[in-house]
C-alpha atoms as a PDB file:
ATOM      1  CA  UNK A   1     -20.819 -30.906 -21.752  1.00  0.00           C
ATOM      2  CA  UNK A   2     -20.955 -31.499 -18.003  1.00  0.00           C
ATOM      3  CA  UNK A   3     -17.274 -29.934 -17.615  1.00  0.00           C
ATOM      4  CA  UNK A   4     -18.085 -27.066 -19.921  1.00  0.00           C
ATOM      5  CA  UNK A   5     -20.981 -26.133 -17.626  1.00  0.00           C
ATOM      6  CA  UNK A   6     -19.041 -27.046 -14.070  1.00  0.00           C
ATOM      7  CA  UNK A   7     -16.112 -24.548 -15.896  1.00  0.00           C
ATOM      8  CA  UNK A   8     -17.903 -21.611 -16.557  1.00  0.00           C
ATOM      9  CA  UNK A   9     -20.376 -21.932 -13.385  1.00  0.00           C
ATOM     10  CA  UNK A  10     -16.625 -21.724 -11.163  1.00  0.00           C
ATOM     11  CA  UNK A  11     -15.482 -18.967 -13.533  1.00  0.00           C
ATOM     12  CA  UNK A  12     -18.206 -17.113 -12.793  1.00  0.00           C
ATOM     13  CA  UNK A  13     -18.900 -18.233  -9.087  1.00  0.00           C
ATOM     14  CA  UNK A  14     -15.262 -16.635  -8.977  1.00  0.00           C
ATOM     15  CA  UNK A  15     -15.773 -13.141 -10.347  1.00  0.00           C
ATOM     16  CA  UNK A  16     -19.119 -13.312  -8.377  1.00  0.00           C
ATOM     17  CA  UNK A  17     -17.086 -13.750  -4.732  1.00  0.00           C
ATOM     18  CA  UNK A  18     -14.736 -11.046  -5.720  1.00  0.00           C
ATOM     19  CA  UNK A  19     -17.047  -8.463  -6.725  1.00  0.00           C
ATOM     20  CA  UNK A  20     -18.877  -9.145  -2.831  1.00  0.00           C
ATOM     21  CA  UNK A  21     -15.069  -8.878  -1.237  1.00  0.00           C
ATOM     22  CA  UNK A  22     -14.257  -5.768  -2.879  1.00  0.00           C
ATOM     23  CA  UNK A  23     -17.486  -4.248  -2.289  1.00  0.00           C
ATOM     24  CA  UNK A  24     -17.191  -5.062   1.681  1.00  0.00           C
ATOM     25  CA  UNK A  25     -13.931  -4.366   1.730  1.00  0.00           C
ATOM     26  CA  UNK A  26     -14.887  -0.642  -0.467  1.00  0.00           C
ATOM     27  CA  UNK A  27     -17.735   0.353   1.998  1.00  0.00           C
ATOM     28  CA  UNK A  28     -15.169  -0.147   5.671  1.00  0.00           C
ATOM     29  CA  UNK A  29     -12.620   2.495   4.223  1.00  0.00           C
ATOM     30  CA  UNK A  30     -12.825   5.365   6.338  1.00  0.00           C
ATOM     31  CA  UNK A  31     -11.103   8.570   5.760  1.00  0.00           C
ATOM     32  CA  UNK A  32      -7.749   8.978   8.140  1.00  0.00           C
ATOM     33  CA  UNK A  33      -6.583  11.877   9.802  1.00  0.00           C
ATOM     34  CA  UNK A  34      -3.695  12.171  12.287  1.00  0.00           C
ATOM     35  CA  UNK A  35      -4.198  11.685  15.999  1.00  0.00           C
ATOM     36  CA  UNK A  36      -3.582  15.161  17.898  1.00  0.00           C
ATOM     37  CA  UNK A  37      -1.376  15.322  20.847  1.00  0.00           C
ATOM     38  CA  UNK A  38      -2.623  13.865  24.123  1.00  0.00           C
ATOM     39  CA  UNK A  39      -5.291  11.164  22.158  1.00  0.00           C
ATOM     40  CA  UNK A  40      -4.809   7.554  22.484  1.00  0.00           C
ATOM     41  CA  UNK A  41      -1.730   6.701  20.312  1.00  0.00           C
ATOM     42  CA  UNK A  42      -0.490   9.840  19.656  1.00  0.00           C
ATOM     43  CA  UNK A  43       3.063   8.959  20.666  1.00  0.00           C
ATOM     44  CA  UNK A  44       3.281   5.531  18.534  1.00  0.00           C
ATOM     45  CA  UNK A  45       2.049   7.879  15.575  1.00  0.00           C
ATOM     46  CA  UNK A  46       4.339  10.717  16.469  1.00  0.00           C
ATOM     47  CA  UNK A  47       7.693   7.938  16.567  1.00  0.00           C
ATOM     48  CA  UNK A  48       6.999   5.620  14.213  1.00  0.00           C
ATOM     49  CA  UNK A  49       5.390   8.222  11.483  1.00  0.00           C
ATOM     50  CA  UNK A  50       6.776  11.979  11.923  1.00  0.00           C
ATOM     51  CA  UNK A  51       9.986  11.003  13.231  1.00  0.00           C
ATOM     52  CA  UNK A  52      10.692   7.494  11.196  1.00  0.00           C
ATOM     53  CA  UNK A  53       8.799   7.865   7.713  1.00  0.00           C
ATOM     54  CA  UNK A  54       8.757  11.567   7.584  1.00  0.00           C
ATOM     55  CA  UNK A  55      11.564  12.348   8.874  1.00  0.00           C
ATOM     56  CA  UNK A  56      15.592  11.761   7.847  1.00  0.00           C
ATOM     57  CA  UNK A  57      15.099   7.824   8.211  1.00  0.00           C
ATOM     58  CA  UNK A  58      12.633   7.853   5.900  1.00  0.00           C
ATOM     59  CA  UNK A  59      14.043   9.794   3.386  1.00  0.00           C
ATOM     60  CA  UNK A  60      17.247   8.011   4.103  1.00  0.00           C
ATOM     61  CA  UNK A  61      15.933   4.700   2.923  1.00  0.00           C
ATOM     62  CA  UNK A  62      13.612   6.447   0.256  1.00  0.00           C
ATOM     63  CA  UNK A  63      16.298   7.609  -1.625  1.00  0.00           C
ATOM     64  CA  UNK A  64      18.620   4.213  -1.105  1.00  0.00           C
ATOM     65  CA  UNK A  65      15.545   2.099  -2.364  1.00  0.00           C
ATOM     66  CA  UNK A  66      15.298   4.498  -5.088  1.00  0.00           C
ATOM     67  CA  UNK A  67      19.482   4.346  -6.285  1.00  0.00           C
ATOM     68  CA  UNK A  68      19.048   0.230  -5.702  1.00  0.00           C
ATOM     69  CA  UNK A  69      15.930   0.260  -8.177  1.00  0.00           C
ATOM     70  CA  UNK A  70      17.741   2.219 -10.471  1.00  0.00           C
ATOM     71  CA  UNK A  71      20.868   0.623 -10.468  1.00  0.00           C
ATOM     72  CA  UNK A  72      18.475  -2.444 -10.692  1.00  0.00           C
ATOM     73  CA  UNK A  73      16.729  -1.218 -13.378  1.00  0.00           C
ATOM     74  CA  UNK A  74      18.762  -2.368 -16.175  1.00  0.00           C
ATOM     75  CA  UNK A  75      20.089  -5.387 -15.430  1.00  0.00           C
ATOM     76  CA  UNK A  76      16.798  -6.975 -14.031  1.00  0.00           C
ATOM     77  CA  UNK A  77      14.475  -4.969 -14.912  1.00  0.00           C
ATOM     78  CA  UNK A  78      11.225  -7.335 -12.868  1.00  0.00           C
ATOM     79  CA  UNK A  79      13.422  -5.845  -9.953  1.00  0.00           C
ATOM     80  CA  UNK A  80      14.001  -2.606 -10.799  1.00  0.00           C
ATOM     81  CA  UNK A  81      11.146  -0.768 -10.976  1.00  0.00           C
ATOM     82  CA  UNK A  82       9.266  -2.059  -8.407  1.00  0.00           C
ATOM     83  CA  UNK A  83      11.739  -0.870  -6.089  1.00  0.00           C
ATOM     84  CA  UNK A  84      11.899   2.155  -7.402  1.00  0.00           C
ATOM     85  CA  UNK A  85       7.721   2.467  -6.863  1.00  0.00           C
ATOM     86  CA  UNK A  86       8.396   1.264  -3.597  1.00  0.00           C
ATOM     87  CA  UNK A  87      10.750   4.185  -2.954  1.00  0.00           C
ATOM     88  CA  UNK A  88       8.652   7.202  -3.848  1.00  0.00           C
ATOM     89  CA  UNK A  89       6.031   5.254  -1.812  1.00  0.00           C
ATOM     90  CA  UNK A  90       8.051   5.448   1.382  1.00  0.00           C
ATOM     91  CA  UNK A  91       9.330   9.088   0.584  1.00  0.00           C
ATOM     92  CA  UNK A  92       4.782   9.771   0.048  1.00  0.00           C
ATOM     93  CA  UNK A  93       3.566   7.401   2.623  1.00  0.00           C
ATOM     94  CA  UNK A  94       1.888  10.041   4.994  1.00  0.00           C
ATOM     95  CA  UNK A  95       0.225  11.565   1.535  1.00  0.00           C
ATOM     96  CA  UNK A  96      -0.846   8.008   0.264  1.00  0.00           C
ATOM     97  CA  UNK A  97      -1.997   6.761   3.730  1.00  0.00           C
ATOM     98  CA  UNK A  98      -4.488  10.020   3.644  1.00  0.00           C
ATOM     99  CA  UNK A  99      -5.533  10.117   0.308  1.00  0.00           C
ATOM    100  CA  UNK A 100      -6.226   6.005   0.640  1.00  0.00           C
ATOM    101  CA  UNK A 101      -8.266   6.668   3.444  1.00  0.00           C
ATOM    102  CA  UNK A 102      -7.342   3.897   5.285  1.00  0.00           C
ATOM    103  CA  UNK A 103      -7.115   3.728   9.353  1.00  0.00           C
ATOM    104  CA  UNK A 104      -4.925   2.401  11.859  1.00  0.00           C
END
């Protein structure tokens, strides 16, 4: 009886804890918009976003995740599409990154 009660107090001690993390975590999120030119970290933003994950990099190593996942796809398939998510999310990261409305 005493392990049935210590069980389900944990179980719900544990679903308790997340609920406050994702709540604290839920209420920081601030909406993200891009630095303009001449603000603090403008050129870090301009290199590592407009000309690496925008631009032909980006795509570059979009599209080769992309071919890997599907070439992945049917032989392991626990491989395969995950890479392939991870793909359209580099090829969408300035989208995602906004529409999360996370900061940096």
């Amino acid at each position: 009886m005493h392990r049935l009660l210590a069980k389900r107090f944990l179980s719900a001690a544990d679903y308790g804890i997340t609920l406050v993390l994702l709540a604290v975590i839920g209420s920081a999120a601030q909406a993200f918009s891009a630095p303009a030119q001449g603000d603090l970290g403008y050129d870090i933003y301009d290199i590592v976003v407009n000309q690496g994950v925008k631009g032909p990099l980006g795509f570059v190593g979009g599209v080769a995740a992309f071919l890997f996942g599907v070439s992945r796809l049917f032989s392991n398939i626990m491989i395969g599409i995950p890479t392939i998510v991870a793909a359209v999310c580099l090829i969408k990261a300035d989208s995602i990154l906004q529409t999360f409305g996370m900061t940096i």
